[in-house]
C-alpha atoms as a PDB file:
ATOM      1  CA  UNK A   1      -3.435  -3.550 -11.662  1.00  0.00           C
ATOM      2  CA  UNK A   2      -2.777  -7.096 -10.590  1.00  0.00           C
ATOM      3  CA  UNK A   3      -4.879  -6.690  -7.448  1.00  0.00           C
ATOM      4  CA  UNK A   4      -7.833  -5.226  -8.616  1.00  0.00           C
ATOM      5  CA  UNK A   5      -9.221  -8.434 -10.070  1.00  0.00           C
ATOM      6  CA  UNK A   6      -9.464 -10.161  -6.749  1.00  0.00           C
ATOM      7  CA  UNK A   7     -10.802  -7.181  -4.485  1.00  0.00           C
ATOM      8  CA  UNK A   8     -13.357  -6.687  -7.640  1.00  0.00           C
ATOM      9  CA  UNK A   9     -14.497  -9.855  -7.949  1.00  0.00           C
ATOM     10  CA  UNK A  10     -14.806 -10.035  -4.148  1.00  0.00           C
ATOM     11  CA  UNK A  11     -17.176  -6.463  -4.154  1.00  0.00           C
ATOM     12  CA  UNK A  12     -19.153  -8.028  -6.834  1.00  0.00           C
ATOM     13  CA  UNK A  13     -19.938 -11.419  -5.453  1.00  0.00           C
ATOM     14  CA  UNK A  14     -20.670  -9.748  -1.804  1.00  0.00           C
ATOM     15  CA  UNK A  15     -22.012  -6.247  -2.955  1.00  0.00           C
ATOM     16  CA  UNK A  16     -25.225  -7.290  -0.987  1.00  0.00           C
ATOM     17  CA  UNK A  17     -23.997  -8.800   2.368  1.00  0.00           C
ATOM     18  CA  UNK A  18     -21.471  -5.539   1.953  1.00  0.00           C
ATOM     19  CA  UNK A  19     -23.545  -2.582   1.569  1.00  0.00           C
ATOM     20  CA  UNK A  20     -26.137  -4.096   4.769  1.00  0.00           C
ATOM     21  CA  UNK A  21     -22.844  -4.034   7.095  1.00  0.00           C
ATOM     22  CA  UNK A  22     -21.895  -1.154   6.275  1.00  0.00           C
ATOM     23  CA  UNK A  23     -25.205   1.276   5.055  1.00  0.00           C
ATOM     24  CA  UNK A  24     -26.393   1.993   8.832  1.00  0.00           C
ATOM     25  CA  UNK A  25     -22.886   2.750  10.661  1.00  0.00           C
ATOM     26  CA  UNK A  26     -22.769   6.160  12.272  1.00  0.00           C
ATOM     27  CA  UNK A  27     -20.208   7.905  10.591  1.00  0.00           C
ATOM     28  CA  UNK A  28     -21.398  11.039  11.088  1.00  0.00           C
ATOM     29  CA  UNK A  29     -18.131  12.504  13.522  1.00  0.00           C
ATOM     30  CA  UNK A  30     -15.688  11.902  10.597  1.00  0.00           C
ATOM     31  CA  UNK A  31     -17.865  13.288   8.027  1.00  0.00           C
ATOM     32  CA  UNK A  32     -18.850  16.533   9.802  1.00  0.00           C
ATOM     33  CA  UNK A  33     -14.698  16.551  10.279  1.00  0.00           C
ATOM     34  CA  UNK A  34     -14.718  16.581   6.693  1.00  0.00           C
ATOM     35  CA  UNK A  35     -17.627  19.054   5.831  1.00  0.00           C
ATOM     36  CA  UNK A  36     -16.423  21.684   8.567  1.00  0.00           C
ATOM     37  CA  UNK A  37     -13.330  22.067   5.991  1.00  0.00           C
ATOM     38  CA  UNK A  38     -15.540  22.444   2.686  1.00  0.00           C
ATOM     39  CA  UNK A  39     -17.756  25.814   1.647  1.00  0.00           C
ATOM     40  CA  UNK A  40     -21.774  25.461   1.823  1.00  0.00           C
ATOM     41  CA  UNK A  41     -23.012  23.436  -0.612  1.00  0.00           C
ATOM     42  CA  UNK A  42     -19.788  22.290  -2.136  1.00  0.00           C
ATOM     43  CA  UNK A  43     -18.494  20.107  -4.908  1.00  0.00           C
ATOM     44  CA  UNK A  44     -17.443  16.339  -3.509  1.00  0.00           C
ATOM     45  CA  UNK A  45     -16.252  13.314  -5.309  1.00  0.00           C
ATOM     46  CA  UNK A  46     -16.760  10.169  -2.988  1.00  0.00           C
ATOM     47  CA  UNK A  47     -14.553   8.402  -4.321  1.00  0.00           C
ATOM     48  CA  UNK A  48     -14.987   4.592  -3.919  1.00  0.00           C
ATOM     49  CA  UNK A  49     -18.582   4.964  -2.500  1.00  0.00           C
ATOM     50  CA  UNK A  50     -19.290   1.522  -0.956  1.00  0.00           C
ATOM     51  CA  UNK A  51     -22.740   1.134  -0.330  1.00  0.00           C
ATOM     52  CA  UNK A  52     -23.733   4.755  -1.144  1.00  0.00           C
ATOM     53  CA  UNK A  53     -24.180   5.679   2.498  1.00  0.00           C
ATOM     54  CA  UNK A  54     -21.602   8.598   2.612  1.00  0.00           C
ATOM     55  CA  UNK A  55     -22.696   9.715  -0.461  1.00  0.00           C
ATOM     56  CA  UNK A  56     -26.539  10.168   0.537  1.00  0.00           C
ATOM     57  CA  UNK A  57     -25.699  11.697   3.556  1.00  0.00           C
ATOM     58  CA  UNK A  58     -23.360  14.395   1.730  1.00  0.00           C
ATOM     59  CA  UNK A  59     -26.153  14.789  -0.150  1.00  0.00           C
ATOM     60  CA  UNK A  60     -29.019  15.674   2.523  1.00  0.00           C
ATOM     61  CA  UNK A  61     -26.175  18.427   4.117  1.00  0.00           C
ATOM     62  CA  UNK A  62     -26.507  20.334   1.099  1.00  0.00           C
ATOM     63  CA  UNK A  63     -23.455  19.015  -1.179  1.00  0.00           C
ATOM     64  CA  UNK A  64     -23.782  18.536  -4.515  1.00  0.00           C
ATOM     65  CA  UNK A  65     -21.931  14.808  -4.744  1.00  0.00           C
ATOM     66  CA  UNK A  66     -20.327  12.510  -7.791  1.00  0.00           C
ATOM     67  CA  UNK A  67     -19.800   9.226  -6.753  1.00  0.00           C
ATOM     68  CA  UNK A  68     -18.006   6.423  -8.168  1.00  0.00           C
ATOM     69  CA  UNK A  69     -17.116   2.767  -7.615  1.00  0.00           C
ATOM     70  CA  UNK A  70     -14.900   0.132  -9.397  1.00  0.00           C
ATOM     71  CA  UNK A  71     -17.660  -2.587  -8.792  1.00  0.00           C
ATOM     72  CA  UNK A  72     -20.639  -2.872 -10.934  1.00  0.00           C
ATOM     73  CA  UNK A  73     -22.547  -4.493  -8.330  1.00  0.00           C
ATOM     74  CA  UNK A  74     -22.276  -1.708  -5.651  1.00  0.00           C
ATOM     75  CA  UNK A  75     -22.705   1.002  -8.414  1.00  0.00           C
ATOM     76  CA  UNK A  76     -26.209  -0.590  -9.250  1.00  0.00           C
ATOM     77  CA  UNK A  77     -26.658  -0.879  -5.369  1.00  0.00           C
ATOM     78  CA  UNK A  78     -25.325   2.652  -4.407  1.00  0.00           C
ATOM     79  CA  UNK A  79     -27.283   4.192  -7.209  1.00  0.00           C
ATOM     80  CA  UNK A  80     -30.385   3.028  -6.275  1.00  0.00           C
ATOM     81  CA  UNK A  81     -29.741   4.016  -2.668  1.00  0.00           C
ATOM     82  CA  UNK A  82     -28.778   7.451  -3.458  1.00  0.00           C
ATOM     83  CA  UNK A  83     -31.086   8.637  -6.471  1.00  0.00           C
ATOM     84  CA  UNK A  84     -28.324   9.742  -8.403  1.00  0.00           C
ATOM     85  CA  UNK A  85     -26.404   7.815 -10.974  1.00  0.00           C
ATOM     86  CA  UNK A  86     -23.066   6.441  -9.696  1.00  0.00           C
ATOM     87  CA  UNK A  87     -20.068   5.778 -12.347  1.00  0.00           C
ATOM     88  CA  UNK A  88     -18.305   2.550 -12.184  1.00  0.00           C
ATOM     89  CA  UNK A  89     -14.664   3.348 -12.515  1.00  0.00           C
ATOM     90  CA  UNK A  90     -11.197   2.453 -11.839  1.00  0.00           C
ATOM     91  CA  UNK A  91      -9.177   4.556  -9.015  1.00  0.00           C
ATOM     92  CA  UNK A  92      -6.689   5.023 -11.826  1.00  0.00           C
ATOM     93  CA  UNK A  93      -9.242   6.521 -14.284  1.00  0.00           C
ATOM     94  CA  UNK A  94      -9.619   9.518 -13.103  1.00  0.00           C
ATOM     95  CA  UNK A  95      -9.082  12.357 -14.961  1.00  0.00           C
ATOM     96  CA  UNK A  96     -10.887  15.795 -14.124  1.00  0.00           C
ATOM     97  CA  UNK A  97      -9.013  18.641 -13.107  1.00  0.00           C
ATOM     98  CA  UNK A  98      -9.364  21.237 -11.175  1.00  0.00           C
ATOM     99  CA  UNK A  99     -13.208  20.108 -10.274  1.00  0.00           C
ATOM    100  CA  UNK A 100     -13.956  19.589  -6.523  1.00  0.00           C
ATOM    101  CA  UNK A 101     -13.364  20.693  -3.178  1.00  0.00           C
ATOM    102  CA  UNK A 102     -13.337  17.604  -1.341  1.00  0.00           C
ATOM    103  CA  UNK A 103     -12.547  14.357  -2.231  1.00  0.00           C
ATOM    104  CA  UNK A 104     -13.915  11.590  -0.005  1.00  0.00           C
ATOM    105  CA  UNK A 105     -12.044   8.343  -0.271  1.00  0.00           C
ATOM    106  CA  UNK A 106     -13.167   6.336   2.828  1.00  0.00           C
ATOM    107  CA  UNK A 107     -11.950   3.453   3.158  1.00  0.00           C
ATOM    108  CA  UNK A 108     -11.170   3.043  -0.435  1.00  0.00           C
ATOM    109  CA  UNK A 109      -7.720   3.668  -1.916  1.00  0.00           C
ATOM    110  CA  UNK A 110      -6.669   1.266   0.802  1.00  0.00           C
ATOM    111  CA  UNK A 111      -7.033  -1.520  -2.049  1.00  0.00           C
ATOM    112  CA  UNK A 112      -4.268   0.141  -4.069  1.00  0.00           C
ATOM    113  CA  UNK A 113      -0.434  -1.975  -3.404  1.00  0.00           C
ATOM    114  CA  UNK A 114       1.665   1.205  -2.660  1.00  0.00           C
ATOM    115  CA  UNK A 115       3.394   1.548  -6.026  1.00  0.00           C
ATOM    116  CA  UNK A 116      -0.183   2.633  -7.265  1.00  0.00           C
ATOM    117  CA  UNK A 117      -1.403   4.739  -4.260  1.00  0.00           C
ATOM    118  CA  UNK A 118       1.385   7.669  -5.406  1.00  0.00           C
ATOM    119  CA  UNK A 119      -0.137   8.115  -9.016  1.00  0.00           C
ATOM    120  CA  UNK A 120      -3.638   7.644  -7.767  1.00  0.00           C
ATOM    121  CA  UNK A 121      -2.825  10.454  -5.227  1.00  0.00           C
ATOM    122  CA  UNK A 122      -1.538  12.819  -7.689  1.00  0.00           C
ATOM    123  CA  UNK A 123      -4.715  12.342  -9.829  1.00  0.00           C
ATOM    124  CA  UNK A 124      -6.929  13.145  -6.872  1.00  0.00           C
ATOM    125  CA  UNK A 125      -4.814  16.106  -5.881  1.00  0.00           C
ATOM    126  CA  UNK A 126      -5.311  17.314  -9.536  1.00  0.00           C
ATOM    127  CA  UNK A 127      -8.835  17.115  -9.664  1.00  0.00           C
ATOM    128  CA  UNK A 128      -9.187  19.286  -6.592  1.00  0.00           C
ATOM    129  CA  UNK A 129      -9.648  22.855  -6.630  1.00  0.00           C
ATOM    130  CA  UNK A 130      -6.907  25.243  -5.184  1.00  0.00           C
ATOM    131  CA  UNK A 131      -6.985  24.396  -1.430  1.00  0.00           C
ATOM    132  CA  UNK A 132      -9.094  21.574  -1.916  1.00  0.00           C
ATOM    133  CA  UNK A 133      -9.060  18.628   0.538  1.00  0.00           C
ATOM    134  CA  UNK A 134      -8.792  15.063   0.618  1.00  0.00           C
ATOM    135  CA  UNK A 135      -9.980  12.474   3.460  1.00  0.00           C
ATOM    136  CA  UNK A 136      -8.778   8.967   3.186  1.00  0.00           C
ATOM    137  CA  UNK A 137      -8.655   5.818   5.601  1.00  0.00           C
ATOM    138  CA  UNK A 138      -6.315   2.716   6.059  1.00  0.00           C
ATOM    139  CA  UNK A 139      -6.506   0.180   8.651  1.00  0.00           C
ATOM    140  CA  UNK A 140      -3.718   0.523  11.190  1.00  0.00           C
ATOM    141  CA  UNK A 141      -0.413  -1.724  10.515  1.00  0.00           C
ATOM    142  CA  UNK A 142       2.407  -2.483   8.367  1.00  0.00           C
ATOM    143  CA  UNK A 143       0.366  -5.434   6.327  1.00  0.00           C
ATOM    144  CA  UNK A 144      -0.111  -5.526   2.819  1.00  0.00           C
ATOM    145  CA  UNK A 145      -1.514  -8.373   0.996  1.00  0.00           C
ATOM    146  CA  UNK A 146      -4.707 -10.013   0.893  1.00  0.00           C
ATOM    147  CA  UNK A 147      -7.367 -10.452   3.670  1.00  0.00           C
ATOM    148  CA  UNK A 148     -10.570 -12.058   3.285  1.00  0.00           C
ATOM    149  CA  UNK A 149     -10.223 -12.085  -0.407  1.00  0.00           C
ATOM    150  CA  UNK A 150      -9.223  -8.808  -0.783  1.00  0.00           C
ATOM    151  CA  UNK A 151      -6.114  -6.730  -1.254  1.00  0.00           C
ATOM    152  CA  UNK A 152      -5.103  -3.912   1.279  1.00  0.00           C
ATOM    153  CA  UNK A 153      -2.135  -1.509   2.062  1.00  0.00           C
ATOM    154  CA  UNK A 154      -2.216  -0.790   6.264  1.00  0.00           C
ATOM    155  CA  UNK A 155      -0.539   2.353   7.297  1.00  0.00           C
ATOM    156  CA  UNK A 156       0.841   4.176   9.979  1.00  0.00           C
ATOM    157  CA  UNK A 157       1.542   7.744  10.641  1.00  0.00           C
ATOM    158  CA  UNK A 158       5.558   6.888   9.611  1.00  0.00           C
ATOM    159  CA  UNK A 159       4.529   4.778   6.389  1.00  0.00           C
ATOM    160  CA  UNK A 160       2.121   7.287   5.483  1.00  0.00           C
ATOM    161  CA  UNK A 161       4.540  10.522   5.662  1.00  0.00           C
ATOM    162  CA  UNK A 162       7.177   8.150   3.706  1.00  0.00           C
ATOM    163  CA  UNK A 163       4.144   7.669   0.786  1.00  0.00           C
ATOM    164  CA  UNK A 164       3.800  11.756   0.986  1.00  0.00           C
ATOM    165  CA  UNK A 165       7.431  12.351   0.722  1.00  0.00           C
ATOM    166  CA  UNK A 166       6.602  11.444  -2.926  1.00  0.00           C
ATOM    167  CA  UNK A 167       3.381  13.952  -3.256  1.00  0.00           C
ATOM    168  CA  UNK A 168       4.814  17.531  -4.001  1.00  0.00           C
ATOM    169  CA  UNK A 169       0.747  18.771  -4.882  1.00  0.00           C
ATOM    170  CA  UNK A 170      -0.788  17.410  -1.169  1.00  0.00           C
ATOM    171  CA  UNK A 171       0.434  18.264   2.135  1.00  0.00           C
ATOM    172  CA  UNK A 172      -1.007  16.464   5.233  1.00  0.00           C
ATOM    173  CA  UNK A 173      -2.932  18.678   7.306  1.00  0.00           C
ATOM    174  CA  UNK A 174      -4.469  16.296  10.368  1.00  0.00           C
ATOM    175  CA  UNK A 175      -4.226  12.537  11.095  1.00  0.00           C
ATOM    176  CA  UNK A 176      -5.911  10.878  13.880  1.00  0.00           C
ATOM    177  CA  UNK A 177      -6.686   7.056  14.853  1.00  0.00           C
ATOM    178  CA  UNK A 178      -9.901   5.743  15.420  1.00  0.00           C
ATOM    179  CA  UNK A 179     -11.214   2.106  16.210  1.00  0.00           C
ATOM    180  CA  UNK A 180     -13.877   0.416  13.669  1.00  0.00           C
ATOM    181  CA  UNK A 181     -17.257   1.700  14.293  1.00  0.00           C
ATOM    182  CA  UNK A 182     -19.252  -1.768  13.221  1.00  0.00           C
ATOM    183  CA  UNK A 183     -20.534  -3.602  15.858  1.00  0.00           C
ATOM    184  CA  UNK A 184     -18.078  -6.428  17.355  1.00  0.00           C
ATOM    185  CA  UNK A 185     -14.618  -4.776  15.515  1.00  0.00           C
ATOM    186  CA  UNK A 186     -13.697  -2.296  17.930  1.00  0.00           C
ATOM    187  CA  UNK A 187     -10.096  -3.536  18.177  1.00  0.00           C
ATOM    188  CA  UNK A 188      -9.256  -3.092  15.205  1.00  0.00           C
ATOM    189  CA  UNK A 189      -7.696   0.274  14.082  1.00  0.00           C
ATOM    190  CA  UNK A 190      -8.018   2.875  11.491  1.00  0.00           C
ATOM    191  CA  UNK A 191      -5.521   5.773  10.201  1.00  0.00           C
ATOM    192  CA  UNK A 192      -7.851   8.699   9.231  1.00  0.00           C
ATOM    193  CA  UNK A 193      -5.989  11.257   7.000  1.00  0.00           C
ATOM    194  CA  UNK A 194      -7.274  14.900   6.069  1.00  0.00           C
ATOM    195  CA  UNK A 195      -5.151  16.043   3.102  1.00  0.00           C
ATOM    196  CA  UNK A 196      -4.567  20.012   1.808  1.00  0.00           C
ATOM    197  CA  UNK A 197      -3.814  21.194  -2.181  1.00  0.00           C
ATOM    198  CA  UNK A 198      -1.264  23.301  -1.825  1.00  0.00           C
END
């Protein structure tokens, strides 16, 4: 867990300035992609909930919603935003099984260094119901490292099936590219996954 400390400590000191770029972007196209694949009023974990924002939207659609974060800072911030209590916890700590039918990892696991993301994957494929789905989101490339004072693993559709190769429980079902929706970072690019149980 080498990397956590920095991307923690970053979250933490920035939890503010964060949450106010991030708590008004329209996001609304990926998460209806999302919802369309979940039953009425079902069970998600946002996992690695930012600001709160997908969280309180999941929330006003009728979902009953768990959300977690591994910084204190946007826990207290997310909470608030919400009205529901938000967890602070590690990627790696998970341990329910069996318990939701979508996981929503936006722009989240994307922290992990790839030796981690396989284990982490396995525990969110675990905690999903039978046929239970997972979206996740890397930024576009072959980088891994740190940027702006925090880690990240980049993907692309052939380093992502390579990482799945690896996941017996998870199958991909749709992967798309988008570009950044915040104002001013339109060129950069995005890998949007939809993972399956099987």
């Amino acid at each position: 867990m080498s990397n956590l400390p920095l991307t923690l400590t970053y979250y933490n000191q920035n939890a503010r300035s964060f949450a106010a770029s991030t708590i008004s972007v329209d996001f609304t196209t990926t998460q209806a992609h999302f919802m369309a694949r979940l039953p009425r009023g079902g069970f998600i974990r946002d996992f690695g909930c930012g600001s709160g924002r997908d969280t309180k939207y999941f929330l006003g659609q009728g979902f009953r919603v768990t959300a977690i974060d591994g910084s204190e800072e946007l826990c207290k911030f997310a909470s608030q935003y919400t009205g529901i209590p938000v967890k602070q916890m590690l990627f790696h700590e998970l341990d329910e099984t069996v318990q939701f039918d979508g996981i929503w990892a936006c722009s989240s696991i994307l922290h992990l260094p790839l030796e981690e993301l396989v284990p982490v994957l396995e525990k969110m494929a675990k905690a999903l119901k039978p046929q239970g789905i997972i979206y996740t989101s890397f930024k576009y490339g072959n980088f891994a490292g740190e940027r702006n004072g925090r880690y990240f693993t980049d993907m692309t559709e052939t380093s992502f099936a390579a990482l799945m190769q690896n996941i017996t429980a998870l199958m991909t079902e749709e992967q798309w590219i988008t570009s950044d929706v915040r104002p001013g970072r339109g060129e950069e690019k995005w890998l949007n996954v939809i993972l399956r149980k099987k």
